[in-house]
Protein backbone atom coordinates (compact mmCIF):
# COMPACT_ATOMS: atom_id res chain seq x y z
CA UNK A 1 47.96 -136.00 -15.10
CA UNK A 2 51.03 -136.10 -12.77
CA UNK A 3 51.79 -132.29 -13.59
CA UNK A 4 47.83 -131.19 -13.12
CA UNK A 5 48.34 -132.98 -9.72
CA UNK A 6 51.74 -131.45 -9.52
CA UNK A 7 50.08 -127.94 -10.31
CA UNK A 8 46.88 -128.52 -7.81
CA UNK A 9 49.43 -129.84 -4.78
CA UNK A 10 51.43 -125.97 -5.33
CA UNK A 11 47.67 -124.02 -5.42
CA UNK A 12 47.23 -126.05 -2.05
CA UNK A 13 50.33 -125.12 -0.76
CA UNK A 14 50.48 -121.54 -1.53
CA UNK A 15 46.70 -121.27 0.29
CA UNK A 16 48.00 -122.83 3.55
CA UNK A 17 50.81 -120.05 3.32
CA UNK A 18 48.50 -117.10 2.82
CA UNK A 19 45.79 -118.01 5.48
CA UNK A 20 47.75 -116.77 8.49
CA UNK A 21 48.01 -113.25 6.42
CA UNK A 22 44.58 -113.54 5.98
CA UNK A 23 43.62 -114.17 9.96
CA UNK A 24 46.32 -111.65 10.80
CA UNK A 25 44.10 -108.76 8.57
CA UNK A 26 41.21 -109.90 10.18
CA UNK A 27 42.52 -109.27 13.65
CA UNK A 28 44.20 -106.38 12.69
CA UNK A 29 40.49 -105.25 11.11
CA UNK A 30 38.78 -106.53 14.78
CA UNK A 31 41.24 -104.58 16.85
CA UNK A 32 40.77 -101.01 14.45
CA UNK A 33 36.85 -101.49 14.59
CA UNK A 34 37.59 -101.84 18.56
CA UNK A 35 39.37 -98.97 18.84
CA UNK A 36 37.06 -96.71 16.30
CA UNK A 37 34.25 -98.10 18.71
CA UNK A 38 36.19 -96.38 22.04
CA UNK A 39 36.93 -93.49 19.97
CA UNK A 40 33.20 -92.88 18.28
CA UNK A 41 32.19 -93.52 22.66
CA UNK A 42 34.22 -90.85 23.58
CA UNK A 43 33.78 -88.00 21.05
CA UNK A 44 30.15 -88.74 21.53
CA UNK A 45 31.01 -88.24 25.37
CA UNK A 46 32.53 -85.22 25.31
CA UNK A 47 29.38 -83.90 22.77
CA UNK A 48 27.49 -84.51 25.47
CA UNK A 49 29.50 -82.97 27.24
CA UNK A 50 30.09 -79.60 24.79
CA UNK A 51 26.00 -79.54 24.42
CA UNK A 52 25.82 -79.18 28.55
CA UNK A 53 28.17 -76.11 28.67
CA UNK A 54 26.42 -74.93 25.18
CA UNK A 55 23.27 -75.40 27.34
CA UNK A 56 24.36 -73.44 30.62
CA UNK A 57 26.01 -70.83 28.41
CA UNK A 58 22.71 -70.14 27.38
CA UNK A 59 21.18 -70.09 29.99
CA UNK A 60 23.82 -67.18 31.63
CA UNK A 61 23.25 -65.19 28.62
CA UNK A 62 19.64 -65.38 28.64
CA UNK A 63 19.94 -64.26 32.27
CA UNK A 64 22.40 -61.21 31.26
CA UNK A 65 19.90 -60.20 28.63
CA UNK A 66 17.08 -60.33 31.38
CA UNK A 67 19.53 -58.32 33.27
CA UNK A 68 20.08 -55.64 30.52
CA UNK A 69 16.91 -55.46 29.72
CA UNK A 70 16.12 -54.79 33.19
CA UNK A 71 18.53 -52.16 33.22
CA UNK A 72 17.79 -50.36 29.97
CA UNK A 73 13.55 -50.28 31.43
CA UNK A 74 15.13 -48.64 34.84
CA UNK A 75 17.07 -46.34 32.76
CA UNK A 76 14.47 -45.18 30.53
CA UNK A 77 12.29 -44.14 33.02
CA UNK A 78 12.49 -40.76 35.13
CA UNK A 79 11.43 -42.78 38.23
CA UNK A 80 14.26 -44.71 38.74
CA UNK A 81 16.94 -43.49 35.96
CA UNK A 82 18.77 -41.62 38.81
CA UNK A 83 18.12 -44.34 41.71
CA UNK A 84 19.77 -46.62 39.65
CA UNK A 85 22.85 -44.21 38.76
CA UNK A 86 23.07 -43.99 42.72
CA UNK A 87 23.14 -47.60 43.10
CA UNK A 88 25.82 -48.64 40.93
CA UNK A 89 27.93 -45.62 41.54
CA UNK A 90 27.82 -46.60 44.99
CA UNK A 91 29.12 -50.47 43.96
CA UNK A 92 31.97 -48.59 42.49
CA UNK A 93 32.58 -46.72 45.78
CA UNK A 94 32.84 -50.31 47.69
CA UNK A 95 34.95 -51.53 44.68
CA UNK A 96 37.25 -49.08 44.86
CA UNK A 97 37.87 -49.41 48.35
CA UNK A 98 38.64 -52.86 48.29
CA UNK A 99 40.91 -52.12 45.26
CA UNK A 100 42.63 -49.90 47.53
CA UNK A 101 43.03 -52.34 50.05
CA UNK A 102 44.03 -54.95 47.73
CA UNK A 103 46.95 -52.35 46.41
CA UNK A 104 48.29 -51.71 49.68
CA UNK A 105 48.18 -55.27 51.04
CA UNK A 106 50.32 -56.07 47.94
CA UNK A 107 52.65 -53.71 48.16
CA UNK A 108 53.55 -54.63 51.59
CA UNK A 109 53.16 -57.79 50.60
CA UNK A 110 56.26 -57.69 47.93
CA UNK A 111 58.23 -55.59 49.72
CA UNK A 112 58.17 -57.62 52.75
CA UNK A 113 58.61 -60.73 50.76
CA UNK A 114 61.78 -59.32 49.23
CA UNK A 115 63.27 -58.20 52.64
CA UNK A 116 62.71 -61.73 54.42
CA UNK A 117 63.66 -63.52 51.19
CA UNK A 118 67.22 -62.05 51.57
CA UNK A 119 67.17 -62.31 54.90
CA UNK A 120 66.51 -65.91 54.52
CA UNK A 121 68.95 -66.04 51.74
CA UNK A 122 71.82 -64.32 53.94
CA UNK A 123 71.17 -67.18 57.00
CA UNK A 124 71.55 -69.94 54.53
CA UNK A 125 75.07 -68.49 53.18
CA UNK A 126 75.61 -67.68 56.86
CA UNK A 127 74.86 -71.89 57.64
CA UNK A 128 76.64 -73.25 54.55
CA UNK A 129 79.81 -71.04 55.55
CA UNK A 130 80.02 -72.28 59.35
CA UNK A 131 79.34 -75.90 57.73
CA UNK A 132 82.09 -75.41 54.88
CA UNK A 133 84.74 -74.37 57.53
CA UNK A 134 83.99 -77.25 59.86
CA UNK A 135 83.90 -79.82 56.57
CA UNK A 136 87.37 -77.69 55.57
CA UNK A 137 88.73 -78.56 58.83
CA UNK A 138 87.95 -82.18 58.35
CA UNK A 139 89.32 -82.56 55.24
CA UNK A 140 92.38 -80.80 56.20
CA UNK A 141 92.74 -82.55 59.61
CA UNK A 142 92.09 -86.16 57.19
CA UNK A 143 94.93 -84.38 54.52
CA UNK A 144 97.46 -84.21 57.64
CA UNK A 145 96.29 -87.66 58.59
CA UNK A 146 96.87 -89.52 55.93
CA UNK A 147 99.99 -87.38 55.09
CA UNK A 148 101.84 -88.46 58.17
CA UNK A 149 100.65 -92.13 57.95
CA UNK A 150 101.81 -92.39 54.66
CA UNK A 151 105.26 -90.92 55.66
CA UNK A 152 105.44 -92.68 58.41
CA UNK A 153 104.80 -96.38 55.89
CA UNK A 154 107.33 -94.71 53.97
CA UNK A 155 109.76 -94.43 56.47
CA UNK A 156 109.20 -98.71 58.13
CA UNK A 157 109.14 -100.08 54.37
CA UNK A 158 112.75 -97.83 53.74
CA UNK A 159 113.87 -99.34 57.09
CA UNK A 160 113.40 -102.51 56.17
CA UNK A 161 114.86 -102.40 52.91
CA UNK A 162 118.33 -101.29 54.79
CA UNK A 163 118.30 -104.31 56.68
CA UNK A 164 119.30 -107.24 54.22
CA UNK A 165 121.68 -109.01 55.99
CA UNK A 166 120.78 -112.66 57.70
CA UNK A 167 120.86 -111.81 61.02
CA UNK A 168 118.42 -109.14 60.58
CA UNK A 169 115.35 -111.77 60.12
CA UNK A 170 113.94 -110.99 63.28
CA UNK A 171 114.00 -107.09 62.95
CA UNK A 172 112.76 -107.18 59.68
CA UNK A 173 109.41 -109.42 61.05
CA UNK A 174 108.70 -106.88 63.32
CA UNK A 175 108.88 -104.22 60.81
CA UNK A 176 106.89 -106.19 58.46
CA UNK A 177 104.29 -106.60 61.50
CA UNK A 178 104.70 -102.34 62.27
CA UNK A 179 104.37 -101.42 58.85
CA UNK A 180 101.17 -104.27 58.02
CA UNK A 181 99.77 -101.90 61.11
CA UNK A 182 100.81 -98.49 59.25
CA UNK A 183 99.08 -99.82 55.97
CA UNK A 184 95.69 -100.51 57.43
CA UNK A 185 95.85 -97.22 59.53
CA UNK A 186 96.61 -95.46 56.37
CA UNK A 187 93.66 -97.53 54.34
CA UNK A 188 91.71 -96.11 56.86
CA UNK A 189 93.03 -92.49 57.01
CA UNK A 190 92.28 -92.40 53.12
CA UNK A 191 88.79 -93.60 53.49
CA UNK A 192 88.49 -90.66 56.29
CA UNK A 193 89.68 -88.47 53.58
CA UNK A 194 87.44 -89.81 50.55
CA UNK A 195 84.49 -89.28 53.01
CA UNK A 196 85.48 -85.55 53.99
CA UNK A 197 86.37 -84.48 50.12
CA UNK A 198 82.69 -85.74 49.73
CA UNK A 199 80.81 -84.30 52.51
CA UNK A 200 82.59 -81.03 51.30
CA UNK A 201 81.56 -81.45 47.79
CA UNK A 202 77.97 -82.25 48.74
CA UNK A 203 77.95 -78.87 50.58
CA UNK A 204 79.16 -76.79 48.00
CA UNK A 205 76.64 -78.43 45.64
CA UNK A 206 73.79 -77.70 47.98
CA UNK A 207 71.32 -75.37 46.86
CA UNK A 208 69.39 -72.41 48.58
CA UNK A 209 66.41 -73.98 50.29
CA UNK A 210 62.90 -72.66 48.74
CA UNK A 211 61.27 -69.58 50.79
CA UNK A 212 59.09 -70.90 53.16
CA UNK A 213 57.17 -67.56 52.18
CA UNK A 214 56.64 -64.81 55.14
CA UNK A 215 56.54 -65.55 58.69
CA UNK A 216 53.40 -65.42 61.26
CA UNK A 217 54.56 -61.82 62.42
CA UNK A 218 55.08 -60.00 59.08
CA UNK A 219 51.07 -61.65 58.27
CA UNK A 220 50.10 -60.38 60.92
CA UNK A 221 51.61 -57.04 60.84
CA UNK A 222 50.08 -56.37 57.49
CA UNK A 223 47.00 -57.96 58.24
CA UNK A 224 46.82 -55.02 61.41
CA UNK A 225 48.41 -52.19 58.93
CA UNK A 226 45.50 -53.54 55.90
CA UNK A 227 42.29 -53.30 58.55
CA UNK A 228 43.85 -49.94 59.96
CA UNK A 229 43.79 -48.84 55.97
CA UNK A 230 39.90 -49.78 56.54
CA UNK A 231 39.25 -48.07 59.42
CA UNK A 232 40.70 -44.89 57.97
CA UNK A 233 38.63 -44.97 54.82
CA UNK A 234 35.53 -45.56 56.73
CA UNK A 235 36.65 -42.42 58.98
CA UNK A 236 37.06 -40.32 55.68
CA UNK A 237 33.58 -41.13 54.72
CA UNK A 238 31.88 -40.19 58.32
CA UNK A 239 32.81 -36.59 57.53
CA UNK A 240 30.13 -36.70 54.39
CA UNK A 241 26.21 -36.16 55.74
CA UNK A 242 24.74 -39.65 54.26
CA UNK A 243 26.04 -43.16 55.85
CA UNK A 244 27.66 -44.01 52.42
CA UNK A 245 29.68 -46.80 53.62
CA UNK A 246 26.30 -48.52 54.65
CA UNK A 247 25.28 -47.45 51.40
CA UNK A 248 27.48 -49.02 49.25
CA UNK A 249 27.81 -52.15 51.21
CA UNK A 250 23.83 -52.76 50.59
CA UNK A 251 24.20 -51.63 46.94
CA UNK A 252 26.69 -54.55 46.96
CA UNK A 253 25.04 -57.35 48.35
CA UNK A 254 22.06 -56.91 45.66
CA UNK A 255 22.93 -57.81 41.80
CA UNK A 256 20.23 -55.76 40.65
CA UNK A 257 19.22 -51.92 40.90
CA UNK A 258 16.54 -52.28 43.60
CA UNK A 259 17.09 -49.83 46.37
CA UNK A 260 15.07 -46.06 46.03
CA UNK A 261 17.15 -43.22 47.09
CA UNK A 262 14.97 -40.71 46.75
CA UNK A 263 13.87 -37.92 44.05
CA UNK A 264 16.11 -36.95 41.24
CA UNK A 265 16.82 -33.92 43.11
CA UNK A 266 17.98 -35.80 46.16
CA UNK A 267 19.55 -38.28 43.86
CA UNK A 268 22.17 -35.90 41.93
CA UNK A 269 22.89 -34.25 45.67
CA UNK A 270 24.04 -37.83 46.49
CA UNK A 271 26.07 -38.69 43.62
CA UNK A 272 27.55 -35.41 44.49
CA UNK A 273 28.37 -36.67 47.48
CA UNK A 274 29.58 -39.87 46.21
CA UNK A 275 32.15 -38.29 43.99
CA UNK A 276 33.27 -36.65 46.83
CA UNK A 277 33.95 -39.53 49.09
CA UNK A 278 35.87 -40.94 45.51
CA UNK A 279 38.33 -38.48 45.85
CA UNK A 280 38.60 -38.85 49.39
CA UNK A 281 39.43 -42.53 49.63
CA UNK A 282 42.00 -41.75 47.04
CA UNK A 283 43.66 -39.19 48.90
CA UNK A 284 47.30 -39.52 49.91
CA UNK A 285 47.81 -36.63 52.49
CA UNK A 286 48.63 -37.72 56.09
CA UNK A 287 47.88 -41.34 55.12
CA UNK A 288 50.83 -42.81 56.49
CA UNK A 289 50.50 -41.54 59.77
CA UNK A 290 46.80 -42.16 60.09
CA UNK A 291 47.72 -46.09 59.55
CA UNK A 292 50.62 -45.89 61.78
CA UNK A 293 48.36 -44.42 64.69
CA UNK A 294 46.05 -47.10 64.00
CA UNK A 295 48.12 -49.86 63.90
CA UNK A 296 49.81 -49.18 67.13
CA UNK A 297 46.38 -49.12 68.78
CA UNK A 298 45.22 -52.02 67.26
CA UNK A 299 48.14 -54.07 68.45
CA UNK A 300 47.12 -53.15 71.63
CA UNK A 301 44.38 -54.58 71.43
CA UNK A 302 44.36 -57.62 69.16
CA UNK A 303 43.81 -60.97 70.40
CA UNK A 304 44.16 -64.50 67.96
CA UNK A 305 41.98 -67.34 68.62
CA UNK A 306 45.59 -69.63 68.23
CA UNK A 307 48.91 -68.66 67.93
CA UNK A 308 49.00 -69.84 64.26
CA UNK A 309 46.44 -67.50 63.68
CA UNK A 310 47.43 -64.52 61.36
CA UNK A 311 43.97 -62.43 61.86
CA UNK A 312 42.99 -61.14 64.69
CA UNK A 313 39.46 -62.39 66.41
CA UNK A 314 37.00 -59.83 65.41
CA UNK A 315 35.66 -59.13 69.33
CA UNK A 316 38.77 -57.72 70.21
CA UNK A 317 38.79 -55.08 67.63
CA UNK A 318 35.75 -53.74 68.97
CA UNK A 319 36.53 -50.75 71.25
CA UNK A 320 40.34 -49.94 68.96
CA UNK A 321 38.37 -47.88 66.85
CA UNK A 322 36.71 -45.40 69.08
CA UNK A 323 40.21 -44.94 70.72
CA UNK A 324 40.68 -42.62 68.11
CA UNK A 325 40.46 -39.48 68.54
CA UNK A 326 37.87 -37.52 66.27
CA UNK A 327 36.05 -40.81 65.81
CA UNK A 328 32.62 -40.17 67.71
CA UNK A 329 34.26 -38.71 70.73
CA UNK A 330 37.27 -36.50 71.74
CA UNK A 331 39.85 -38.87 73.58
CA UNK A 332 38.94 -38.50 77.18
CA UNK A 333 35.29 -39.58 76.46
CA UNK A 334 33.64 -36.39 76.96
CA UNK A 335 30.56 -36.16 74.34
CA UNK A 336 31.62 -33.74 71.28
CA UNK A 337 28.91 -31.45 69.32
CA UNK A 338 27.64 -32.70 65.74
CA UNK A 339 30.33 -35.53 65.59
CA UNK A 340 30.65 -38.33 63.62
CA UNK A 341 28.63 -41.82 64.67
CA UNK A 342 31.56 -44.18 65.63
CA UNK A 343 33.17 -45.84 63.02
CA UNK A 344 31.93 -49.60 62.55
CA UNK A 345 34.19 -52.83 63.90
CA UNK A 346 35.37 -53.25 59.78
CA UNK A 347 36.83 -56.59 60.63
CA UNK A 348 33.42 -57.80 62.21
CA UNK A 349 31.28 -56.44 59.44
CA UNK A 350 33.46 -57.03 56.47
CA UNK A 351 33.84 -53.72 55.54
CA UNK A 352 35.42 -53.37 52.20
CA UNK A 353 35.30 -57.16 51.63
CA UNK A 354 38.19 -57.34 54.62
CA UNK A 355 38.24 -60.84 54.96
CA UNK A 356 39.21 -61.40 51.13
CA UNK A 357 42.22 -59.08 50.99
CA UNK A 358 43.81 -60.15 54.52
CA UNK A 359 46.32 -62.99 54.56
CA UNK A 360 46.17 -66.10 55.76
């Protein structure tokens, strides 16, 4: 009987001992179905989520295949086949006079970038080198400093190691006050020295600040040279018979084919004419000065609302174009035969989509 009870008191004993494993599984098991829980609340978030985008993805394509389909009906059918050639051939003609203007605002862009970043490069080395030579001259004036203390502690403590004798008590307190002095001043003079070798250090250490990136003038130099690019495409264009610019920017501001540009006939005469004007906004010949003339009349002219302002306020630009000569009228004002209408105020009517390619 004792060893049954002996036997039962151990079976007892090992169960105390095994229920705090036990509780510990069951928190452990609490905590995981927790966590599970947050995890099964957020992946069925973010299928919400995916079944949104899924929906709105539809919902664009649907509209692109109402657009195709809409496109494939107006191409099918003599009526509007060549209207609808016009119309997107003249979306390219905008497009690829913003490209244009895109191009040569980033060319200038980079190249201006790269002159002031060395320029800004070159007054930084010029800065650290005036503040290295006056930090040199510190440490060198702190060198001599503590030089000449030190020789001069040098010099009191071998005085008063000459003076041994009895009588020479008195002297030797007095150098023992002096050179006390010397030590503190040369305590002193070595801090001064620590501290220049540092502020030295520090400088030579110091890195090139970042480019602030270009300056007021150079933005709005190329803003001037990029709507003077403008005004010369738009003059290229005014030597064709049909207001293409006009054109094009209409063509743009609709997603869809709508506009009706006359019989086939007329229509291929226009494309003509719009493959024409292609090859004339691409042209290179005299381009350079054509900007340059522009631009210096157009900083005549060009007024900011504030002088952070990098583009100019669109009513001043108004009369810069017509200053021009062959641009509606011959330069002293006198009306010419079968010219040109006057060229449009391409800042104020956002030709090209201006306002997107000039900096800010």
């Amino acid at each position: 009987m004792k060893a049954l009870r002996q036997l039962g008191f151990f079976r007892l004993t090992l169960r105390s001992d095994t229920a705090p494993e036990e509780d510990t599984r069951v928190l452990a098991l609490f905590r995981n179905r927790a966590e599970l829980k947050k995890a099964y609340g957020a992946l069925q978030e973010e299928i919400f989520r995916l079944k949104d985008l899924l929906k709105q993805q539809e919902a664009a394509t649907q509209r692109v295949q109402e657009m195709l389909s809409a496109l494939e009906a107006r191409l099918g059918s003599p009526d509007t086949a060549y209207a609808t050639l016009v119309f997107y051939q003249l979306r390219r003609l905008w497009q690829s006079g913003r490209e244009l203007l895109l191009d040569f605002v980033t060319d200038l862009v980079q190249q201006q970038e790269e002159r002031e970043r060395r320029v800004h490069l070159a007054q930084h080395n010029r800065r650290q080198f005036d503040r290295r030579q006056v930090a040199q001259n510190e440490l060198d004036a702190a060198q001599a400093l503590h030089l000449e203390v030190g020789a001069q502690v040098a010099t009191l403590e071998g005085e008063r190691t000459s003076l041994s004798r009895l009588w020479h008590y008195f002297r030797r307190r007095e150098l023992e006050r002096r050179i006390g002095a010397a030590q503190a001043t040369l305590m002193s003079a070595g801090a001064s020295l620590a501290q220049a070798q540092l502020h030295l250090d520090a400088i030579v250490r110091e890195s090139p600040p970042d480019f602030p990136g270009l300056s007021l003038a150079t933005r709005r130099a190329i803003n001037l040279a990029a709507i003077a690019y403008a005004e010369v495409l738009c003059a290229r264009l005014a030597e064709l018979k049909a207001p293409l610019v006009l054109m094009a920017r209409e063509a743009t501001s609709h997603r869809e084919a709508s506009g009706h540009y006359g019989s086939p006939q007329e229509c291929v005469l226009l494309m003509g004419q719009i493959a024409r004007a292609q090859r004339l906004l691409e042209g290179r010949t005299g381009l350079a000065a054509e900007i340059r003339a522009r631009c210096e009349r157009l900083k005549r002219v060009a007024r900011y609302r504030a002088a952070s302002e990098s583009t100019p306020a669109v009513g001043s630009l108004a009369s810069a174009a017509a200053e021009v000569p062959g641009n509606g009228a011959p330069a002293d004002g006198a009306p010419a035969p079968d010219a040109p209408p006057p060229l449009p105020n391409v800042l104020a009517e956002d030709i090209w989509d201006l306002f997107r390619v000039l900096l800010r």
